[in-house]
N, C-alpha and C. Protein backbone atom coordinates (compact mmCIF):
# COMPACT_ATOMS: atom_id res chain seq x y z
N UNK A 1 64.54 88.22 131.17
CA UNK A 1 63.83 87.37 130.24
C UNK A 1 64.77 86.30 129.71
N UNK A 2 64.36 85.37 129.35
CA UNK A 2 65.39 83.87 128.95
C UNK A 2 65.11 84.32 127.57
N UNK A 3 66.55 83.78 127.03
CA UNK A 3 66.78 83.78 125.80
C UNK A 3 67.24 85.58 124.92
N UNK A 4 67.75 86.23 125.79
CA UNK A 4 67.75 87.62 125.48
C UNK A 4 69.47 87.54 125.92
N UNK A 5 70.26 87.75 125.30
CA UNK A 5 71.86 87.80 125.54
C UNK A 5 72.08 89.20 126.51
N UNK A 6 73.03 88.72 127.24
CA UNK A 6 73.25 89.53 128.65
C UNK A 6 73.83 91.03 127.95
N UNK A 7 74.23 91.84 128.44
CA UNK A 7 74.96 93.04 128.05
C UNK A 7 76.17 93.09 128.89
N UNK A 8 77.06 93.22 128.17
CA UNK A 8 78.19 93.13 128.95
C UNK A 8 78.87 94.85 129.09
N UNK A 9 79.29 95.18 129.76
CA UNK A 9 79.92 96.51 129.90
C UNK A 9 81.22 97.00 129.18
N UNK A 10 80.88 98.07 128.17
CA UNK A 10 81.88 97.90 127.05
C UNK A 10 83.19 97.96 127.33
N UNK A 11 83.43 98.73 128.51
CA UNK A 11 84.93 98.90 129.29
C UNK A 11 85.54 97.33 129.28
N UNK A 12 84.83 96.46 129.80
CA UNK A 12 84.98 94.94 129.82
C UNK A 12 85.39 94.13 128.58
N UNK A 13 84.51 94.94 127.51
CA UNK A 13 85.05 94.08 126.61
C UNK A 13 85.83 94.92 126.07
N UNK A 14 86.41 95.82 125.93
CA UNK A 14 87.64 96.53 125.85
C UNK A 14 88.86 95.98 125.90
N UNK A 15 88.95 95.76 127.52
CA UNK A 15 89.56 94.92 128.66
C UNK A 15 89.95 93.65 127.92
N UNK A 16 88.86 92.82 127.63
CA UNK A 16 89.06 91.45 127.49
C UNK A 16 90.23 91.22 126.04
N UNK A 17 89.53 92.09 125.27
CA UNK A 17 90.32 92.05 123.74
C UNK A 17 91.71 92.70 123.93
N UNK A 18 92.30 93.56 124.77
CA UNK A 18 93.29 94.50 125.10
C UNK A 18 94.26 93.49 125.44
N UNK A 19 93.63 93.05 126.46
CA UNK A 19 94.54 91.91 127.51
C UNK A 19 95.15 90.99 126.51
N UNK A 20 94.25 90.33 125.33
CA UNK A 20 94.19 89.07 124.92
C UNK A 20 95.15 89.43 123.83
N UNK A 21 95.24 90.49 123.30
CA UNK A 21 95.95 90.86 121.76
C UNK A 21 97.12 91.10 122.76
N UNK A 22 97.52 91.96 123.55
CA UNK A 22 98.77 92.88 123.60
C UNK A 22 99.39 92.05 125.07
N UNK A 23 99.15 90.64 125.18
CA UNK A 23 99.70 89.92 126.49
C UNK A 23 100.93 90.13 126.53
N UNK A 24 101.94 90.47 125.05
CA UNK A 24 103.35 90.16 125.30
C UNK A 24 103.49 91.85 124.64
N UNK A 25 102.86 92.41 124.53
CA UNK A 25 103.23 93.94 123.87
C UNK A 25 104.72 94.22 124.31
N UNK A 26 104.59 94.36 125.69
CA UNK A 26 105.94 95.21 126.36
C UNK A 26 106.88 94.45 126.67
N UNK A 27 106.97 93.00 126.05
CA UNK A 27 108.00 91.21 126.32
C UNK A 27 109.13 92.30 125.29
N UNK A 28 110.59 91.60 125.47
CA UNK A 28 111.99 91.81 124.97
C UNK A 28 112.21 90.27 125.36
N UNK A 29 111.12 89.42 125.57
CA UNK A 29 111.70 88.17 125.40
C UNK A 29 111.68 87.53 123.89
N UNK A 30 112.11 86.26 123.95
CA UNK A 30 112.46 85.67 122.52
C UNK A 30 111.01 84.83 121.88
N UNK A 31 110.44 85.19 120.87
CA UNK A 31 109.20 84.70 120.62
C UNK A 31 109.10 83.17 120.87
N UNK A 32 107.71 82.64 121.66
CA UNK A 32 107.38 81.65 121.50
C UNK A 32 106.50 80.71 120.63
N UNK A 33 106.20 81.43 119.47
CA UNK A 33 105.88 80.45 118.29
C UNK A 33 106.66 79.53 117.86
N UNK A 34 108.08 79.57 117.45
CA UNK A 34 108.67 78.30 116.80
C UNK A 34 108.70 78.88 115.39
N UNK A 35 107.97 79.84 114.72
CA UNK A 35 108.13 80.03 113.66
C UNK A 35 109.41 81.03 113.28
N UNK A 36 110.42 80.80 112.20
CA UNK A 36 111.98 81.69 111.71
C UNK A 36 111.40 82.49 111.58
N UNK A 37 110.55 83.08 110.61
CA UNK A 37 109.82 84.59 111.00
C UNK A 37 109.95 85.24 112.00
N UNK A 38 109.83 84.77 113.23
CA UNK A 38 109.51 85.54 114.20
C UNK A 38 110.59 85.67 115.04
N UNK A 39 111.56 85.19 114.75
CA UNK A 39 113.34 85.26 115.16
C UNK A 39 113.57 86.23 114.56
N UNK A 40 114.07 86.10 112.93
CA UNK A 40 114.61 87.03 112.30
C UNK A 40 113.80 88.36 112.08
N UNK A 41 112.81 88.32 112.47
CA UNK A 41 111.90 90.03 113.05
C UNK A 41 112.72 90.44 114.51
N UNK A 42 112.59 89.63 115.46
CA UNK A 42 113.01 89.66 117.12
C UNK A 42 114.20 90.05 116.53
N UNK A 43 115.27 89.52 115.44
CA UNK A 43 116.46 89.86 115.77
C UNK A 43 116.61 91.32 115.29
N UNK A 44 116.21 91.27 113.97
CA UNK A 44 116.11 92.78 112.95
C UNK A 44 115.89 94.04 113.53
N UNK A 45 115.08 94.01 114.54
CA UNK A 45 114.41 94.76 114.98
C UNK A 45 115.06 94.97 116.91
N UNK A 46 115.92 94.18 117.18
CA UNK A 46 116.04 94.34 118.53
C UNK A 46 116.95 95.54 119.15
N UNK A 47 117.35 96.19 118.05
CA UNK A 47 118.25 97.42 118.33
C UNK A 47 117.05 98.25 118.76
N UNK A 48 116.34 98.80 117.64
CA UNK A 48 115.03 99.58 118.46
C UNK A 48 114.21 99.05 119.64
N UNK A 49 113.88 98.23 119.76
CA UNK A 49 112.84 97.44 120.60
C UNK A 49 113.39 97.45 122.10
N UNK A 50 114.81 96.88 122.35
CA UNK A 50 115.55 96.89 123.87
C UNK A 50 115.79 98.01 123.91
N UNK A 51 116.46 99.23 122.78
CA UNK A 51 116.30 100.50 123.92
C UNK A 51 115.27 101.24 123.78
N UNK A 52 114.10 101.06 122.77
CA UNK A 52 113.08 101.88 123.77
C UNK A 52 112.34 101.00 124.62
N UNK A 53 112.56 99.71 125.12
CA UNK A 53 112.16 99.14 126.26
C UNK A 53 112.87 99.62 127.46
N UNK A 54 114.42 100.06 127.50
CA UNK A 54 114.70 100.77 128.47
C UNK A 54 114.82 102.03 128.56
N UNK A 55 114.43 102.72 127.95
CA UNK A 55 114.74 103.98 127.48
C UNK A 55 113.29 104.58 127.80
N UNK A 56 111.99 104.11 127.18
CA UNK A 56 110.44 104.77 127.84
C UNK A 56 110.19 103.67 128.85
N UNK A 57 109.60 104.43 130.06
CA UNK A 57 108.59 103.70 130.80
C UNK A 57 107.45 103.71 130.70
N UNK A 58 106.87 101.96 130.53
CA UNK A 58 105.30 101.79 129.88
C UNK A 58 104.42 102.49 130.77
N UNK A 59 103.48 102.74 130.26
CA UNK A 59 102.45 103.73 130.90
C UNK A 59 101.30 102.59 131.82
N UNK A 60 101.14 101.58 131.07
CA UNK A 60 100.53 100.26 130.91
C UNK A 60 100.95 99.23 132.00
N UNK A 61 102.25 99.56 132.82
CA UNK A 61 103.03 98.86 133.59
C UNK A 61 101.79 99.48 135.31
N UNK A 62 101.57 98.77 136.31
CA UNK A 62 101.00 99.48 137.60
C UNK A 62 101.84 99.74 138.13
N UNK A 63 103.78 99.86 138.04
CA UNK A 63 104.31 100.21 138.76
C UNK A 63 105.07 101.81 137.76
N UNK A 64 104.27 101.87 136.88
CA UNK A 64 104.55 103.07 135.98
C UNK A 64 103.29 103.89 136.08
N UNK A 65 102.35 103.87 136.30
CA UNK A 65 100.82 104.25 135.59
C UNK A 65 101.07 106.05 135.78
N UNK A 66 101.91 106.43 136.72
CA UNK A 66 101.63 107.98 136.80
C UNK A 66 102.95 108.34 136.10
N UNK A 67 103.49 108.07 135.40
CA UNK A 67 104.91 108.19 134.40
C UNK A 67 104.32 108.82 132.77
N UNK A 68 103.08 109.05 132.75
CA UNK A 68 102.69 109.21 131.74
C UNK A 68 103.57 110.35 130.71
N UNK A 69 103.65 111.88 131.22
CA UNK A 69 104.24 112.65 130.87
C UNK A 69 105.65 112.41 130.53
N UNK A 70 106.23 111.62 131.52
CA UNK A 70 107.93 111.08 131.19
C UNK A 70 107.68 110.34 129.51
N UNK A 71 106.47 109.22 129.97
CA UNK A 71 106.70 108.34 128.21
C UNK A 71 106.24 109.41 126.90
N UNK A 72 105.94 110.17 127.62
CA UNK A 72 104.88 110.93 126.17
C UNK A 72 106.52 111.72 125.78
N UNK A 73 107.33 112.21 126.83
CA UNK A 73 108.54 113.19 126.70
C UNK A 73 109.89 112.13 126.02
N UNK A 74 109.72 110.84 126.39
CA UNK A 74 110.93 109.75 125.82
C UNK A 74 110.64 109.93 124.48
N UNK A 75 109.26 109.29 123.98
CA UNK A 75 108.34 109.06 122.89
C UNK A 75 108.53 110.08 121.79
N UNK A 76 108.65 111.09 122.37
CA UNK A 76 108.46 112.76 120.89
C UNK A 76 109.86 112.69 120.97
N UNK A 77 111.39 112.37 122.00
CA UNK A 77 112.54 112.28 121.35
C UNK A 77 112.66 111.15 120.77
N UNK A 78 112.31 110.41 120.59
CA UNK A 78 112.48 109.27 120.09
C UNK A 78 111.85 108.79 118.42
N UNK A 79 110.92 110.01 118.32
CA UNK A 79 110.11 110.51 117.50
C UNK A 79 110.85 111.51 116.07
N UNK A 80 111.63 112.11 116.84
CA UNK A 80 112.78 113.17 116.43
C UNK A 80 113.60 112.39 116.27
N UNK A 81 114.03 112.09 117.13
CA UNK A 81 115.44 110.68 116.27
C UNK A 81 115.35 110.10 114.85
N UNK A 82 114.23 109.39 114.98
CA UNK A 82 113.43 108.76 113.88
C UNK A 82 113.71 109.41 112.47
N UNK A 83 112.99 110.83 113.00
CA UNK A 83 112.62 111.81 111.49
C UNK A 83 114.31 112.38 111.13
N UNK A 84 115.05 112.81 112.11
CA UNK A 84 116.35 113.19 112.13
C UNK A 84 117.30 112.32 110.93
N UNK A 85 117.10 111.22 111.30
CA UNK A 85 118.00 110.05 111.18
C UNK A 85 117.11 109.84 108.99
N UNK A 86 115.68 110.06 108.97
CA UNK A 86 115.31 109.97 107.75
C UNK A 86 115.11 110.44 106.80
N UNK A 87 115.33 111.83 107.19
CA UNK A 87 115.71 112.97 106.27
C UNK A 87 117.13 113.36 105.97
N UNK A 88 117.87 113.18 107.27
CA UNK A 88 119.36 113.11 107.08
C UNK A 88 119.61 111.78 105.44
N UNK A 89 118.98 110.57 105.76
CA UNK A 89 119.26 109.66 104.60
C UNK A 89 118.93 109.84 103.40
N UNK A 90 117.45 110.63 103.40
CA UNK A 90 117.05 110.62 102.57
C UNK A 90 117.95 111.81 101.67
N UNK A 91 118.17 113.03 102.61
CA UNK A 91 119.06 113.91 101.53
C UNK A 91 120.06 113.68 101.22
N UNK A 92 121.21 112.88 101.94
CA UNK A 92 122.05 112.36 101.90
C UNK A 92 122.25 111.05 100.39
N UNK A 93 121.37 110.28 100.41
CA UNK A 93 121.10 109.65 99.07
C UNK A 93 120.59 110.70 98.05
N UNK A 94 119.98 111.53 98.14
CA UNK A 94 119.84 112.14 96.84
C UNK A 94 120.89 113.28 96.25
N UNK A 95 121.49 113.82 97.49
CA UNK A 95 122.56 114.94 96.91
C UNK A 95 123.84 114.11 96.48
N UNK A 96 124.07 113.05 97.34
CA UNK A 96 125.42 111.80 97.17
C UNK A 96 125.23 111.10 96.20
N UNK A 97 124.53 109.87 96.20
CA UNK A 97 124.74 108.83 95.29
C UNK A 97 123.77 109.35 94.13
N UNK A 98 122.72 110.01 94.28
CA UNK A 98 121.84 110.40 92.76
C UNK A 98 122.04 111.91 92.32
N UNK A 99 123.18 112.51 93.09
CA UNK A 99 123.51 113.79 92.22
C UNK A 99 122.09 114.56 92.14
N UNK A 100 121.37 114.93 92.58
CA UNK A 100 120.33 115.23 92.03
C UNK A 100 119.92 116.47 93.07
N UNK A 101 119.18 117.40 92.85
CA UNK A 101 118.71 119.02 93.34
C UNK A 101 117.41 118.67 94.24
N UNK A 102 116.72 117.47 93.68
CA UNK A 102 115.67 117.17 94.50
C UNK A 102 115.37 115.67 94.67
N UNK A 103 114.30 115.12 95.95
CA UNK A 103 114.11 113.84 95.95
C UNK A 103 113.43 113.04 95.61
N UNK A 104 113.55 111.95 95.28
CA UNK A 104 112.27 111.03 94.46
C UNK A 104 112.40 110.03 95.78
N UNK A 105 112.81 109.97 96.39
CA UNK A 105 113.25 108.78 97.20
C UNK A 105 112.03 108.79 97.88
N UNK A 106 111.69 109.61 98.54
CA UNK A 106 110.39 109.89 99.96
C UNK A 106 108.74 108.82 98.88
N UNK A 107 109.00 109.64 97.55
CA UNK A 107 107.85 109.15 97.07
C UNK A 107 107.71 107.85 96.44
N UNK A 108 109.21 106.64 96.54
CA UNK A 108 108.68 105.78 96.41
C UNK A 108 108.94 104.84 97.54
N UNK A 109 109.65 105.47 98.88
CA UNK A 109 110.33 104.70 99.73
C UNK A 109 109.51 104.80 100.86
N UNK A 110 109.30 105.59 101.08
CA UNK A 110 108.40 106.35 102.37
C UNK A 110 106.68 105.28 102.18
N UNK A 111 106.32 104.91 101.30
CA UNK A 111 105.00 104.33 101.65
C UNK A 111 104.85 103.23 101.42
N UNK A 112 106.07 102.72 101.32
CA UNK A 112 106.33 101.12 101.94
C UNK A 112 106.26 101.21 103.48
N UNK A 113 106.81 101.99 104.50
CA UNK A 113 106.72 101.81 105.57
C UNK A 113 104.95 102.43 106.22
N UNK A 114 104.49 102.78 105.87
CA UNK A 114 102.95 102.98 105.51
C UNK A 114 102.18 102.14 105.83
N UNK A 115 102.79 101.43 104.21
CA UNK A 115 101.90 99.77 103.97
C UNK A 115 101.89 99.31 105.07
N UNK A 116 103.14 98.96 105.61
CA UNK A 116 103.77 97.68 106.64
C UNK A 116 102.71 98.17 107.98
N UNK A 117 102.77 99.63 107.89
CA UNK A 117 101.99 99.68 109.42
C UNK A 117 100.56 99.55 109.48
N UNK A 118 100.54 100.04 108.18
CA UNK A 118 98.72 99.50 107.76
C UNK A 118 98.19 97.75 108.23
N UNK A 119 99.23 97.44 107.39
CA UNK A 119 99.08 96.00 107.35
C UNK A 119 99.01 95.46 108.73
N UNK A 120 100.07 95.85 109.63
CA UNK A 120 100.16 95.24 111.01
C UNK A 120 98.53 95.53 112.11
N UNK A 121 98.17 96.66 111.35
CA UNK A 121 96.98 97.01 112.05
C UNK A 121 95.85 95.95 111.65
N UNK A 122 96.01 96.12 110.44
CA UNK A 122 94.57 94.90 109.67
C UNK A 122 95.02 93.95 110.71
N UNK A 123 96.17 93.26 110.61
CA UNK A 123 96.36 91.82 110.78
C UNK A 123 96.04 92.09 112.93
N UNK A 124 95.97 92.86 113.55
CA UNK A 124 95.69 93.47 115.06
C UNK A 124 94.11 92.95 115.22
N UNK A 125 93.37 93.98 113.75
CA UNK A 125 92.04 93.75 114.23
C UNK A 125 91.58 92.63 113.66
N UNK A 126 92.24 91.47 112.85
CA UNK A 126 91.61 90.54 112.31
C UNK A 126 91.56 89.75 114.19
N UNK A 127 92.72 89.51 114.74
CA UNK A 127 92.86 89.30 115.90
C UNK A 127 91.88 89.34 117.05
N UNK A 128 91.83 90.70 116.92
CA UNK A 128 90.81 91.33 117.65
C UNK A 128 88.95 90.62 117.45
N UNK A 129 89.14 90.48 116.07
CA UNK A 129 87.94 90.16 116.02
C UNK A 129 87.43 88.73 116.31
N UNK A 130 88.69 88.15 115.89
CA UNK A 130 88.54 86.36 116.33
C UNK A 130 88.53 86.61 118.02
N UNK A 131 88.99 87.01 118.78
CA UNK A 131 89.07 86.88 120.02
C UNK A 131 87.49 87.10 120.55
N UNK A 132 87.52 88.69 120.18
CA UNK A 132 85.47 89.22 120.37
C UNK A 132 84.40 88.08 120.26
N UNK A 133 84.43 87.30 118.75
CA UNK A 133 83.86 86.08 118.37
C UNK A 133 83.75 84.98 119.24
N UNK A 134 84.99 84.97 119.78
CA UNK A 134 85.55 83.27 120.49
C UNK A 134 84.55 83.31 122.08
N UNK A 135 85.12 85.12 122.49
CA UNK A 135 84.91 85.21 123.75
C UNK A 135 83.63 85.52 124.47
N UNK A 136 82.87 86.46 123.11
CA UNK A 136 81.93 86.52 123.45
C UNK A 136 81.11 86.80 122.51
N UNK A 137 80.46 85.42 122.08
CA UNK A 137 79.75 85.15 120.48
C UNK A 137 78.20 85.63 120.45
N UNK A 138 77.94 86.24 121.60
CA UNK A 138 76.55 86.70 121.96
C UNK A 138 76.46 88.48 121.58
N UNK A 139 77.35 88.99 121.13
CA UNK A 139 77.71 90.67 121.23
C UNK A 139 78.34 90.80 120.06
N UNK A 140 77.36 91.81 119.31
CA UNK A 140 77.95 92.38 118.48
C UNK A 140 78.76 93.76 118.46
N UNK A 141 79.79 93.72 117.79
CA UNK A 141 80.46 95.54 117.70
C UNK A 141 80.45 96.14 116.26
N UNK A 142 79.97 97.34 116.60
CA UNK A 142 80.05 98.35 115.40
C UNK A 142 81.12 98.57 115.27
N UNK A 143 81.13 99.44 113.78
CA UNK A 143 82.41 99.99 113.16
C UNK A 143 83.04 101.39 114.25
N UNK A 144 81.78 102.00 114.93
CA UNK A 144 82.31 102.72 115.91
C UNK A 144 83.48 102.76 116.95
N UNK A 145 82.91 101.20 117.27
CA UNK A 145 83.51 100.32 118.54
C UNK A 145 84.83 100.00 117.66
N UNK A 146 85.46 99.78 116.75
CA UNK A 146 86.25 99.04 116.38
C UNK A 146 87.36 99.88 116.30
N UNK A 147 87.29 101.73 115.89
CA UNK A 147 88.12 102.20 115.82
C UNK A 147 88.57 102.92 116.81
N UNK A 148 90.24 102.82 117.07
CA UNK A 148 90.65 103.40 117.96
C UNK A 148 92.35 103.66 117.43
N UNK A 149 92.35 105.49 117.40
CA UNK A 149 93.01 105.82 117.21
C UNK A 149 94.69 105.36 117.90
């Protein structure tokens, strides 16, 4: 019937928004915006970023796709490092520099890094949603469709 918007196959538009947000996900190259922001993040951050770029193999890569178990096994040490390295600090600042039997640190330090990941997500699906809009202004998505763990 004319005038009735096509249906597109949700895998597709999956696809389309996946591709379009995460083109440079697995890049260790140097950002191409132009904006200092996005240097002094690239730089801050490039100790973690180059070795777990060499350190896990992307799952996401077609010359990786059956590596899955290896990234899931890099990923949980890398996971442990993480927690190792933040509880070591965290007790370490409270028995050292604050003298103290117990920690306050976790409860006001710990959900700043929270925020930040919260935030990076909002700012993913605001993305996400301008792209959906741009690409295909005929289809709507539910709140169903939107979340993904």
């Amino acid at each position: 019937m004319m005038g009735e918007p096509q249906s597109i196959p949700q895998s597709v538009i999956y696809e389309l928004i996946n591709e379009t947000i995460n083109k440079d996900a697995f890049s260790i190259a140097l950002p191409t915006t132009g904006k200092i922001k996005d240097y002094v993040k690239y730089i801050a951050f490039m100790p973690l970023t180059w070795t777990q770029y060499f350190t896990i193999p992307s799952p996401l890569s077609k010359r990786n796709d059956n590596y899955y178990p290896l990234t899931m096994v890099c990923s949980t040490v890398w996971i442990f490092a993480y927690t190792f390295i933040i509880v070591w600090f965290t007790f370490d600042v409270t028995e050292g520099a604050l003298n103290s039997k117990f920690s306050l640190l976790p409860m006001f330090l710990y959900p700043f890094g929270v925020t930040f990941r919260d935030l990076k997500k909002f700012d993913d699906f605001k993305e996400a949603l301008a792209v959906f809009k741009r690409e295909l202004p005929d289809q709507e998505i539910s709140l169903a469709e939107t979340y993904s763990p």
